[in-house]
Protein backbone atom coordinates (compact mmCIF):
# COMPACT_ATOMS: atom_id res chain seq x y z
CA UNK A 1 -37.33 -14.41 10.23
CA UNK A 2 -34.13 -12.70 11.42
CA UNK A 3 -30.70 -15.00 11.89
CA UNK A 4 -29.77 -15.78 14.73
CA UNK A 5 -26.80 -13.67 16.18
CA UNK A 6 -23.88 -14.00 18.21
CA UNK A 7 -24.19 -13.25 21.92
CA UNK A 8 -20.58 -14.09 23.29
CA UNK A 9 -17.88 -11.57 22.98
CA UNK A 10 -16.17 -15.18 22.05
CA UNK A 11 -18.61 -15.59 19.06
CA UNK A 12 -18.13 -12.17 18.14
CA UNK A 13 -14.53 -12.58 18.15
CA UNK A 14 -14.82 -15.55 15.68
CA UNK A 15 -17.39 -13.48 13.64
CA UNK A 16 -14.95 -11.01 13.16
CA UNK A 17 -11.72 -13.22 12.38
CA UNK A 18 -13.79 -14.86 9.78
CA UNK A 19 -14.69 -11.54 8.13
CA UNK A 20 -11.15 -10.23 8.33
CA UNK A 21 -9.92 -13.72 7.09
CA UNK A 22 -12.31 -13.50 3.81
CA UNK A 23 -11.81 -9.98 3.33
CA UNK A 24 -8.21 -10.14 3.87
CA UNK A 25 -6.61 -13.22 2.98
CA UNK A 26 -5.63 -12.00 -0.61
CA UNK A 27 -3.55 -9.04 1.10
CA UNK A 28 -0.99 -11.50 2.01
CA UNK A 29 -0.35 -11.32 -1.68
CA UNK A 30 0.92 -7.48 -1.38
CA UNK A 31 4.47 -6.58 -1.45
CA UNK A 32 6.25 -3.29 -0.37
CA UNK A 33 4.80 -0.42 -1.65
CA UNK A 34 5.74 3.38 -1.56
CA UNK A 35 7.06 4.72 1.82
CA UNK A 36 7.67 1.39 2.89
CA UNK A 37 11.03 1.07 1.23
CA UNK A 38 12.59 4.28 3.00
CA UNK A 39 10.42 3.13 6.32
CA UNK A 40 11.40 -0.24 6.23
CA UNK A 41 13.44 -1.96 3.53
CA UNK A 42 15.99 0.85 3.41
CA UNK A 43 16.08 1.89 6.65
CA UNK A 44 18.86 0.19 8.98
CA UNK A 45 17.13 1.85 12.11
CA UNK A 46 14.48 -1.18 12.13
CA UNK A 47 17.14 -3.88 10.56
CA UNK A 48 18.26 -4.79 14.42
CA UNK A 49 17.77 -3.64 18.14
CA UNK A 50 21.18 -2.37 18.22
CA UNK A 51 19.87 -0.21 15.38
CA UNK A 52 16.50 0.50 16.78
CA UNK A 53 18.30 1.76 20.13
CA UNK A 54 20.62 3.45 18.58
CA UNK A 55 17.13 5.93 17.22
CA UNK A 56 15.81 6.51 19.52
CA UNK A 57 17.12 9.54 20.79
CA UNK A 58 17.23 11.29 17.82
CA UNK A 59 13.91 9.49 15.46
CA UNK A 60 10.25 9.46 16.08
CA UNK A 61 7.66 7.21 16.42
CA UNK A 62 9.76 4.53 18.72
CA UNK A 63 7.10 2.37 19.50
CA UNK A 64 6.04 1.84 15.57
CA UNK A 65 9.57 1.68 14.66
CA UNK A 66 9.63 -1.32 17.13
CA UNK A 67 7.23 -3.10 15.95
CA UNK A 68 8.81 -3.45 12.56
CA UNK A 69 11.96 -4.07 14.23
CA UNK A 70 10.00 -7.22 15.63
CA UNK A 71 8.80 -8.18 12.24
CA UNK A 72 12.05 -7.38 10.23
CA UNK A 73 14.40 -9.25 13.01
CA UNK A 74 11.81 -12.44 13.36
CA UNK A 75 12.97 -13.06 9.11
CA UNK A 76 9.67 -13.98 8.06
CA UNK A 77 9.79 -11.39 5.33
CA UNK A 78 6.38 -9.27 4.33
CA UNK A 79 4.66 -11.71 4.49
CA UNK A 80 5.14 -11.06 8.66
CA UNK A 81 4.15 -7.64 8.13
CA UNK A 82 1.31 -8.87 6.06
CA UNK A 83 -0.07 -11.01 9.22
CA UNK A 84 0.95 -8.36 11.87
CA UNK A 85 -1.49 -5.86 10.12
CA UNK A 86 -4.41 -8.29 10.06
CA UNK A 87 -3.88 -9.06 13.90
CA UNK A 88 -3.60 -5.36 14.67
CA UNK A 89 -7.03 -4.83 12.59
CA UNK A 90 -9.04 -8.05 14.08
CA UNK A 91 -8.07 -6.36 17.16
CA UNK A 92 -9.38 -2.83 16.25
CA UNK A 93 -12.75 -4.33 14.98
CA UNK A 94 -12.95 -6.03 18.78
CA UNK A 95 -12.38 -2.90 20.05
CA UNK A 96 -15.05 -1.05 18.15
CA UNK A 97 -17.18 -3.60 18.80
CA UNK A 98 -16.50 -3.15 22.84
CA UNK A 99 -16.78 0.70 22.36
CA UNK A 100 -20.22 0.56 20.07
CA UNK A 101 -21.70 -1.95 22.86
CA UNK A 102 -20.78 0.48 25.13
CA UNK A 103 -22.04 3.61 23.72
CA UNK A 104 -25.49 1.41 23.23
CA UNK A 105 -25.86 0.36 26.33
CA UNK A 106 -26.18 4.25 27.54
CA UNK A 107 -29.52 4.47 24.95
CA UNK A 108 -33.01 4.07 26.21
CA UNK A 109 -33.70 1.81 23.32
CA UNK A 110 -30.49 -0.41 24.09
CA UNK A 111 -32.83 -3.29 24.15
CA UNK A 112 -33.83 -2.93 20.11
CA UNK A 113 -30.33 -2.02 19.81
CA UNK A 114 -28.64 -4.68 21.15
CA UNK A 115 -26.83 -6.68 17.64
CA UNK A 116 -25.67 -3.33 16.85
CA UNK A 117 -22.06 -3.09 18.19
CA UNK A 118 -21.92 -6.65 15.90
CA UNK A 119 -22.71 -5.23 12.73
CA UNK A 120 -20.69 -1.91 13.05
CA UNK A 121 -17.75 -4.57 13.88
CA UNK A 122 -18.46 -6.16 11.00
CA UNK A 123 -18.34 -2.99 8.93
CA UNK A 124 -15.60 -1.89 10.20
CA UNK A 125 -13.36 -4.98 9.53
CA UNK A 126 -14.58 -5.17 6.12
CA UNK A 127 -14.71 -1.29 4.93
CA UNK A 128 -12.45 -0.89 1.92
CA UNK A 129 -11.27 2.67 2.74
CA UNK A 130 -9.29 1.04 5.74
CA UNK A 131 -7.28 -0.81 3.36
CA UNK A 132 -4.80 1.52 3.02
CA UNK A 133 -3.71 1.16 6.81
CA UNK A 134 -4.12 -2.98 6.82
CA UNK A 135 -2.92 -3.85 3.41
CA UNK A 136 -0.19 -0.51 2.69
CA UNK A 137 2.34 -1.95 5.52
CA UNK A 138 3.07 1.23 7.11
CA UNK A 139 -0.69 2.60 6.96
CA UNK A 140 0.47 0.63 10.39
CA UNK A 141 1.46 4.33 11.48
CA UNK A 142 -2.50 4.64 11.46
CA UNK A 143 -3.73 0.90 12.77
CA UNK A 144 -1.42 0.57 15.62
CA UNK A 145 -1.62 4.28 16.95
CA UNK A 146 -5.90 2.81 16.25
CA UNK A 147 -5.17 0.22 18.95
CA UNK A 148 -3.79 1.27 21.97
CA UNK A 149 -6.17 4.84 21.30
CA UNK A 150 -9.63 2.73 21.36
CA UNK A 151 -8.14 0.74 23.79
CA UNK A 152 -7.21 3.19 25.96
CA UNK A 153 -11.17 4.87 25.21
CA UNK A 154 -12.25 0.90 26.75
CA UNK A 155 -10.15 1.21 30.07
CA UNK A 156 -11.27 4.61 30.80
CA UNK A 157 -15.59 3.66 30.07
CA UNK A 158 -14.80 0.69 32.05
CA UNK A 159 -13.12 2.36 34.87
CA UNK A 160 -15.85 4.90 35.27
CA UNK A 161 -18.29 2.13 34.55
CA UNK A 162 -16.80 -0.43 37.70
CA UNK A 163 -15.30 2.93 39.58
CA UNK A 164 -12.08 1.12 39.08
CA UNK A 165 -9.48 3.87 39.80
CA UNK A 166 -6.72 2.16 37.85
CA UNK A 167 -8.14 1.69 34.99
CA UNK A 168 -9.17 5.31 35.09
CA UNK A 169 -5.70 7.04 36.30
CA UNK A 170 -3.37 4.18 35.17
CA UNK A 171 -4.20 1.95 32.57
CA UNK A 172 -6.05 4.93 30.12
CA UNK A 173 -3.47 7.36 30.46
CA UNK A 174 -0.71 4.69 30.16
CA UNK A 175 -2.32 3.18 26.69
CA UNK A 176 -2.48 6.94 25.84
CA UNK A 177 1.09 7.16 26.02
CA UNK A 178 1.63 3.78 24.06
CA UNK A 179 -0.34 5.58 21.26
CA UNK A 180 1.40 8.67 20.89
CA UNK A 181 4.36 6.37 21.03
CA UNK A 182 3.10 5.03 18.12
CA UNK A 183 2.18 8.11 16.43
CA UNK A 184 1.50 11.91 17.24
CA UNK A 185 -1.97 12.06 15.88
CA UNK A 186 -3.26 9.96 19.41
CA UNK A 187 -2.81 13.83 20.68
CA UNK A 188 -6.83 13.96 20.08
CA UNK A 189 -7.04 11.58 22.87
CA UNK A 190 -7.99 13.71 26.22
CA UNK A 191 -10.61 15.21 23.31
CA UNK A 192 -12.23 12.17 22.86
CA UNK A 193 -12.70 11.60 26.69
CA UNK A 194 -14.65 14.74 27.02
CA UNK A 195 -16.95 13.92 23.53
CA UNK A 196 -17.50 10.57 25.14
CA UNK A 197 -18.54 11.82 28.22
CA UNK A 198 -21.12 14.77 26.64
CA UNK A 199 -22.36 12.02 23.93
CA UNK A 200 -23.72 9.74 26.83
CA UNK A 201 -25.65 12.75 28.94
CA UNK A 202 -22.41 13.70 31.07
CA UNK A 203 -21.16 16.84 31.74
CA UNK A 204 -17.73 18.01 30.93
CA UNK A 205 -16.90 19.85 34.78
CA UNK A 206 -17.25 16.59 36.36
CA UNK A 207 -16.08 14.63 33.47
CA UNK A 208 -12.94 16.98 33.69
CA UNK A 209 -11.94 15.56 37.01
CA UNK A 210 -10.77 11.82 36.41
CA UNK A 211 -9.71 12.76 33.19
CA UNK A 212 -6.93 14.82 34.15
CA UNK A 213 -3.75 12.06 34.40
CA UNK A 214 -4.71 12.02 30.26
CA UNK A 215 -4.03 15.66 30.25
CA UNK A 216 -0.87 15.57 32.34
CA UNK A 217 -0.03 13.03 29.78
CA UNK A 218 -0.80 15.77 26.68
CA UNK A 219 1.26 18.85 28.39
CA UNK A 220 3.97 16.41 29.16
CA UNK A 221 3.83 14.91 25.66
CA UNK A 222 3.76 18.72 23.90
CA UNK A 223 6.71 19.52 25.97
CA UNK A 224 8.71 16.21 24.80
CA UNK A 225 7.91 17.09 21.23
CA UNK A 226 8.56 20.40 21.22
CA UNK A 227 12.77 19.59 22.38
CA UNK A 228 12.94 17.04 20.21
CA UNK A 229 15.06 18.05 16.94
CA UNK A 230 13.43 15.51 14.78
CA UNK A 231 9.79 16.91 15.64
CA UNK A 232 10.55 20.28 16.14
CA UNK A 233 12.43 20.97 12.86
CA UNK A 234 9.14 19.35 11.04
CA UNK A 235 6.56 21.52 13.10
CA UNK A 236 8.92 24.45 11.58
CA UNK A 237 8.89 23.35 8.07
CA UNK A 238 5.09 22.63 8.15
CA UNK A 239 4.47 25.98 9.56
CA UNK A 240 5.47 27.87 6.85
CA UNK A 241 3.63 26.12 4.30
CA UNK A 242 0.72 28.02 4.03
CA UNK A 243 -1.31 30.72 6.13
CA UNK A 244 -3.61 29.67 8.44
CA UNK A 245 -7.15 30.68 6.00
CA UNK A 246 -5.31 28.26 3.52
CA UNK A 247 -4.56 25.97 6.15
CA UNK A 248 -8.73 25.75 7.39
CA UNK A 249 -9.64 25.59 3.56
CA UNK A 250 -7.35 22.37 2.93
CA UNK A 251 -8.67 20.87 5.98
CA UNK A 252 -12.17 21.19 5.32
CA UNK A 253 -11.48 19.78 1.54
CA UNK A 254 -9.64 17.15 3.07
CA UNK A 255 -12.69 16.95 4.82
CA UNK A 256 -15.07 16.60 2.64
CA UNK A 257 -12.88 14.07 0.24
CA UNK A 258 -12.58 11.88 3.22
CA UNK A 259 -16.35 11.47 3.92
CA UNK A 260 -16.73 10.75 0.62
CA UNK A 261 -14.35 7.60 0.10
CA UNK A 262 -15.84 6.62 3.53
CA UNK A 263 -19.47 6.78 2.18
CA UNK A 264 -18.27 6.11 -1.54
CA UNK A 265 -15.30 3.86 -1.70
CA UNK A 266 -14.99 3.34 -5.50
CA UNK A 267 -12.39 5.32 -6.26
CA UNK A 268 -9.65 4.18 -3.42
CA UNK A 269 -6.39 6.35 -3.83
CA UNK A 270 -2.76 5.88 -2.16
CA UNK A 271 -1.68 9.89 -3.36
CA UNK A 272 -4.50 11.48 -4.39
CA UNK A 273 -4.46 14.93 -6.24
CA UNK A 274 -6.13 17.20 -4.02
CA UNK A 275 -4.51 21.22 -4.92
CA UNK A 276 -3.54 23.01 -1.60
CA UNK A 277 -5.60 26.02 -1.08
CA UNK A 278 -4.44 29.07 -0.04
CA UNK A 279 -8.18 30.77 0.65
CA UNK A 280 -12.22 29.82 0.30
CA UNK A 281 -12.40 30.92 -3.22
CA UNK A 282 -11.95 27.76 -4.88
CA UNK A 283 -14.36 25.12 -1.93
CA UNK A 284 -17.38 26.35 -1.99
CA UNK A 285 -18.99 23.15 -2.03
CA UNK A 286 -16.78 21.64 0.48
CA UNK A 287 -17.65 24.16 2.56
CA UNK A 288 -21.21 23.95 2.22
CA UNK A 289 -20.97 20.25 2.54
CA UNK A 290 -19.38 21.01 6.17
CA UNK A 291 -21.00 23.50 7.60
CA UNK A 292 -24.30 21.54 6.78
CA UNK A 293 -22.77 18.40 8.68
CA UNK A 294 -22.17 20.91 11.45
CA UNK A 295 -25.85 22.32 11.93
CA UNK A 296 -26.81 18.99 11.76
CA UNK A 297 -24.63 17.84 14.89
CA UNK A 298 -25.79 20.65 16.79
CA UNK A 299 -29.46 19.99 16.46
CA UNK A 300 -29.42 16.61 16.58
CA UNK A 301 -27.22 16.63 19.80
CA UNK A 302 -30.55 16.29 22.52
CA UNK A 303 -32.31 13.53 20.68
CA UNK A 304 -29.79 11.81 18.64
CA UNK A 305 -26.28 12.00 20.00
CA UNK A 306 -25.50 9.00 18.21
CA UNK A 307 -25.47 11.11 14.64
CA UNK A 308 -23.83 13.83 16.70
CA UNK A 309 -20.95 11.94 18.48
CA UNK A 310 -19.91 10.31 14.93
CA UNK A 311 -19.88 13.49 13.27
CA UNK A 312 -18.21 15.26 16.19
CA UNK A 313 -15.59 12.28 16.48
CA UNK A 314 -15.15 12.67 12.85
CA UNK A 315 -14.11 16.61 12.87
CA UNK A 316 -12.41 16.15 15.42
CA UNK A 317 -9.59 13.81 13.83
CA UNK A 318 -9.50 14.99 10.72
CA UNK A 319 -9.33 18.94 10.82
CA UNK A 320 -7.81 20.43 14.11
CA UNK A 321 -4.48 18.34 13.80
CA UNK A 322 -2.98 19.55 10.43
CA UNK A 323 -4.41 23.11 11.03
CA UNK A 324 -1.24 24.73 12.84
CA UNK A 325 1.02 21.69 11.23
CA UNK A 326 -0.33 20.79 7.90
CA UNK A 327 0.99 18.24 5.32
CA UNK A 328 1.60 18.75 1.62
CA UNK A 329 0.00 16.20 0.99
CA UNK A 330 -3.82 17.41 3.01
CA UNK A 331 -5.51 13.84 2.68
CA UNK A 332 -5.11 9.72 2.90
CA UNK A 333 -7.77 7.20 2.75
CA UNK A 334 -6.10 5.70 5.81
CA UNK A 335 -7.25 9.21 7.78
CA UNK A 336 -10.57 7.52 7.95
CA UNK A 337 -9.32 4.16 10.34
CA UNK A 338 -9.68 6.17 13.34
CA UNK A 339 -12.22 8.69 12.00
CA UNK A 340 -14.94 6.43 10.39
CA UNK A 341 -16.32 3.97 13.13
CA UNK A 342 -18.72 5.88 14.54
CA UNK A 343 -19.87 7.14 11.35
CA UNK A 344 -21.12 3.31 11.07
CA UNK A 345 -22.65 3.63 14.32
CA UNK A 346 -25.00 6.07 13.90
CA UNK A 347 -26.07 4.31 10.42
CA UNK A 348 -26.61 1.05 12.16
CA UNK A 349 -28.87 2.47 15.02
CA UNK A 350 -30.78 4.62 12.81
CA UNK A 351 -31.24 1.95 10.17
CA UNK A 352 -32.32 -0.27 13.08
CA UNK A 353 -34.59 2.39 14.81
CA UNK A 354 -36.14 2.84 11.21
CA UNK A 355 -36.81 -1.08 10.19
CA UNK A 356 -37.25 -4.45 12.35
CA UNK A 357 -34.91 -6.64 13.13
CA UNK A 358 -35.08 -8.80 9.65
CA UNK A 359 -34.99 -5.66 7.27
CA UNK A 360 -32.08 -4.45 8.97
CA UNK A 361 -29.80 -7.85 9.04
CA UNK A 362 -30.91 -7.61 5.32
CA UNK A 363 -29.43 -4.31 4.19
CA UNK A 364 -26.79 -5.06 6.35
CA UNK A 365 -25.87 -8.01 4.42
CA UNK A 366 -26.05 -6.83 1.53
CA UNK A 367 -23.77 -4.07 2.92
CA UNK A 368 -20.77 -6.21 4.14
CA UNK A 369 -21.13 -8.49 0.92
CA UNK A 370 -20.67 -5.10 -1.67
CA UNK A 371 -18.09 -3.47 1.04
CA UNK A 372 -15.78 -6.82 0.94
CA UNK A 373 -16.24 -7.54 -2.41
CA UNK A 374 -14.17 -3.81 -2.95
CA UNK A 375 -11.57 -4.88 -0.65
CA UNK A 376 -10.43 -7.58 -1.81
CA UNK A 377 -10.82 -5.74 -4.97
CA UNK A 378 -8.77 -3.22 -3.77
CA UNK A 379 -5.86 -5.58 -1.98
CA UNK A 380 -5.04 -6.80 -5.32
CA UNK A 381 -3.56 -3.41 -6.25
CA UNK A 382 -1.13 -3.89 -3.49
CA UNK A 383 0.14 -7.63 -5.16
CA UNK A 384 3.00 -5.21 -7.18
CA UNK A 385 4.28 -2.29 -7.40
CA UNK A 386 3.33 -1.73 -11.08
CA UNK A 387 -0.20 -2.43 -10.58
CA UNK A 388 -0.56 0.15 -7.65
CA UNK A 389 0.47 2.72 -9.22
CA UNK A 390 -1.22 2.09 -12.74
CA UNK A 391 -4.59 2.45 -10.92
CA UNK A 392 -3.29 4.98 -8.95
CA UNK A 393 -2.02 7.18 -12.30
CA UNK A 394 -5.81 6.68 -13.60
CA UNK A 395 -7.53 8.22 -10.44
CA UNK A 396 -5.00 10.86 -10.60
CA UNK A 397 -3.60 11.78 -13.67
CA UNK A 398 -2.65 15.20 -12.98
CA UNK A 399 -0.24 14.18 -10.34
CA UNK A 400 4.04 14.25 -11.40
CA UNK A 401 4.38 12.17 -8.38
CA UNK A 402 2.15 9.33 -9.54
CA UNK A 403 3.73 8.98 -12.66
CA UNK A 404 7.36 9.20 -11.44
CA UNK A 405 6.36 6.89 -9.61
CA UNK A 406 4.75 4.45 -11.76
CA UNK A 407 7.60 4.95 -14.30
CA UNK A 408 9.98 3.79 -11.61
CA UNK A 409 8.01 0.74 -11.19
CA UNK A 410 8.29 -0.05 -14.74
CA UNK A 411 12.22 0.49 -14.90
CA UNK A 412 12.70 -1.79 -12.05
CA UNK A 413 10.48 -4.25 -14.25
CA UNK A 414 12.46 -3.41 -17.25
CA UNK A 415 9.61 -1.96 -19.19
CA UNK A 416 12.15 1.33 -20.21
CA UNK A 417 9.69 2.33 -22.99
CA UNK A 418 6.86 2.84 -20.91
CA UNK A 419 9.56 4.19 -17.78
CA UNK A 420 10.67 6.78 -20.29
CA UNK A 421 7.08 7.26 -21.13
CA UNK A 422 5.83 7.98 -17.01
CA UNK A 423 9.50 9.91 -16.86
CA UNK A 424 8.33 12.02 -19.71
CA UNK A 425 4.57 12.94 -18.65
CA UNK A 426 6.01 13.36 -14.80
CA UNK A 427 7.89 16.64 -16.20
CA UNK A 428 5.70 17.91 -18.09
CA UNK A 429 3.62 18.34 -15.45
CA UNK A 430 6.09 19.45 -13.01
CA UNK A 431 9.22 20.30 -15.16
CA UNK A 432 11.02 21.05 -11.84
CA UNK A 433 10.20 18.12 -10.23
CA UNK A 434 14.39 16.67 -10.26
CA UNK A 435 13.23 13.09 -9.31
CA UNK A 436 11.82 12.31 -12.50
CA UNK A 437 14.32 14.29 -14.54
CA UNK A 438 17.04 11.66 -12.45
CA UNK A 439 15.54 8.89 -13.45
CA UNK A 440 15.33 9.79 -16.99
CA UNK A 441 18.54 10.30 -16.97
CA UNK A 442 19.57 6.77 -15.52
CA UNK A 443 17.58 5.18 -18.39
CA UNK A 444 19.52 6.86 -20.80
CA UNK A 445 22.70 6.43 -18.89
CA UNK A 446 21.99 2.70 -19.28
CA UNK A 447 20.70 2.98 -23.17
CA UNK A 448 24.20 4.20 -23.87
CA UNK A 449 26.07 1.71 -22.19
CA UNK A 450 23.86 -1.04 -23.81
């Protein structure tokens, strides 16, 4: 006999602080990891609002740079950080709850389907491969730019839903802006509009026509970007990383690793090792593995857009950004906070179109109980600095970064032995990397004196 589920948005809401809280509750735990320390700790830009206004006209990312102004000003240390990241991701699972009900409710079978939305919120507040933007302080970047996207998805479904013209030309376009605010990636926005609209039997012409304040919004936001010296002297530098064949091959390896710690999150990674490509040579299962996800969103388009839309979502925010910009480093776990939701949406309908109602709140279960269990695996990583980076070194020991790192960790513990060791191994992979060959010679700088 199935469980009885919540019907309330209120119930849901409690639901889903409950499953954050258990899942979560060990991250308060973490301390400042990585990036952090030149995002936050070191950087004076977010230390007051004097500082803060003083960036803006020459930093990006103002609206993430305030909110850890908030946090660093209100003194209540990382811990504050800790607590803003859970709020921002209770409110994300809301959202996808909200957006999952909605995309339901345009099914013939949204009857059957109806507890659903619940337990794709539930996944997605206890999926381990979001840790990296909840319990990594600035995977906030990612979880923030999250919010004010998916909420700006909600005003425009309601709008259209309620013909209410200001949610539609006002408050979409305006959480649109909050989110590239946030971060550039929400550029995929006026996308998503479209994919929504095509995924629920629309058509794009007359979808096209309330949608175009969120376009406005895109030319307008290209054109700020492209005379600001901050963004436009990184778009340079990123351009002449690689060609643009190398640039398609990384993305559809980052790709494919990305899927794969979505549908496989055992081996969680904060820099993982994956070699830029400069050509196909070296992917040819990668590529496979896409092009086969791609048939299968084409055919399955007319009688299940549910396994289309998630795969089509998916492509779309993780390959067409970094293919005229790309990154040296091609792929983060956190990549999937935005990307994965629907992915969970087209599991849960199938899995409930393929079993009754018992079977499914079964396997779902079991799901959430395996899926939490690795987070809160996973957020002890984050408790110090040491331990992060000794799992990280084991998932990728290849990496001159990762054990720099790691050895820096150790010298800031003390451990000098096992500093020198990282130190040592970091240039032998990379003899030219200079970080590692500085710290080495700090530790021997302080030998002598001692």
């Amino acid at each position: 006999m199935p469980v009885r589920l919540p019907e309330t948005d209120f119930s849901v809401l409690l639901w889903l602080t409950l499953a954050v809280s258990i899942c979560y509750a060990n991250a308060l735990n973490g301390t400042f990891q990585f990036d952090d320390y030149n995002v936050i700790v070191n950087n004076p830009g977010v230390h007051s609002w004097a500082g803060w206004a003083e960036g803006l006209s020459l930093g990006i990312r103002p609206l993430l740079k305030f909110s850890y102004t908030l946090n660093w000003t209100m003194g209540t240390g990382v811990i504050g950080f800790h607590l803003t990241n859970l709020l921002i991701h209770l409110t994300n699972a809301y959202l996808v709850y909200r957006l999952a009900q909605a995309f339901v409710q345009q099914q013939w079978q949204q009857d059957k389907l109806r507890h659903v939305p619940f337990f794709v919120a539930l996944l997605f507040a206890a999926h381990p491969v979001y840790t990296e933007a909840v319990t990594y302080i600035c995977g906030r970047s990612t979880s923030l730019m999250t919010l004010f996207y998916l909420a700006g998805l909600l005003a425009y479904i309601s709008g259209r839903t309620q013909q209410n013209s200001v949610k539609v030309y006002g408050l979409a376009p305006l959480l649109f802006v909050i989110a590239l605010g946030v971060k550039e990636t929400a550029v995929t926005f006026p996308l998503v509009l479209l994919l929504w609209e095509y995924a629920c039997g629309g058509k794009w012409k007359r979808a096209l026509r309330p949608q175009w304040p969120s376009w406005l919004v895109l030319i307008l936001g290209a054109l700020i970007f492209l005379f600001n010296d901050s963004y436009l002297s990184h778009m340079e530098r990123s351009a002449q990383l690689n060609s643009l064949q190398g640039n398609i091959a990384n993305q559809i390896t980052a790709f494919s690793y990305l899927m794969r710690q979505w549908a496989l999150p055992l081996w969680l990674n904060i820099d993982p090792d994956l070699l830029l490509q400069n050509d196909f040579s070296a992917i040819l299962l990668p590529l496979v593995f896409f092009l086969a996800l791609f048939v299968i969103m084409v055919v399955c388009w007319r009688e299940r857009p549910w396994i289309s839309f998630a795969l089509a979502w998916a492509m779309l925010q993780l390959i067409p950004l970094h293919l005229f910009l790309p990154r040296i480093d091609i792929a983060n776990d956190r990549q999937m906070y935005l990307a994965g939701w629907p992915l969970s949406l087209a599991l849960c309908i199938e899995l409930r179109l393929w079993t009754d109602g018992t079977r499914t709140q079964a396997f779902v279960a079991l799901l959430l109980l395996g899926l939490a269990s690795l987070t809160v695996l996973r957020n002890q990583d984050y408790v110090s600095e040491i331990r992060l980076w000794e799992d990280t070194a084991i998932r990728s020991p290849n990496k001159a970064r990762v054990h720099n790192n790691l050895g820096y960790a150790y010298m800031l513990a003390r451990r000098n032995d096992e500093a020198r060791r990282e130190f040592t191994i970091a240039l032998q992979l990379d003899p030219s990397f200079y970080k590692a060959r500085y710290n080495l010679y700090r530790l021997d700088d302080e030998a002598s004196l001692n």
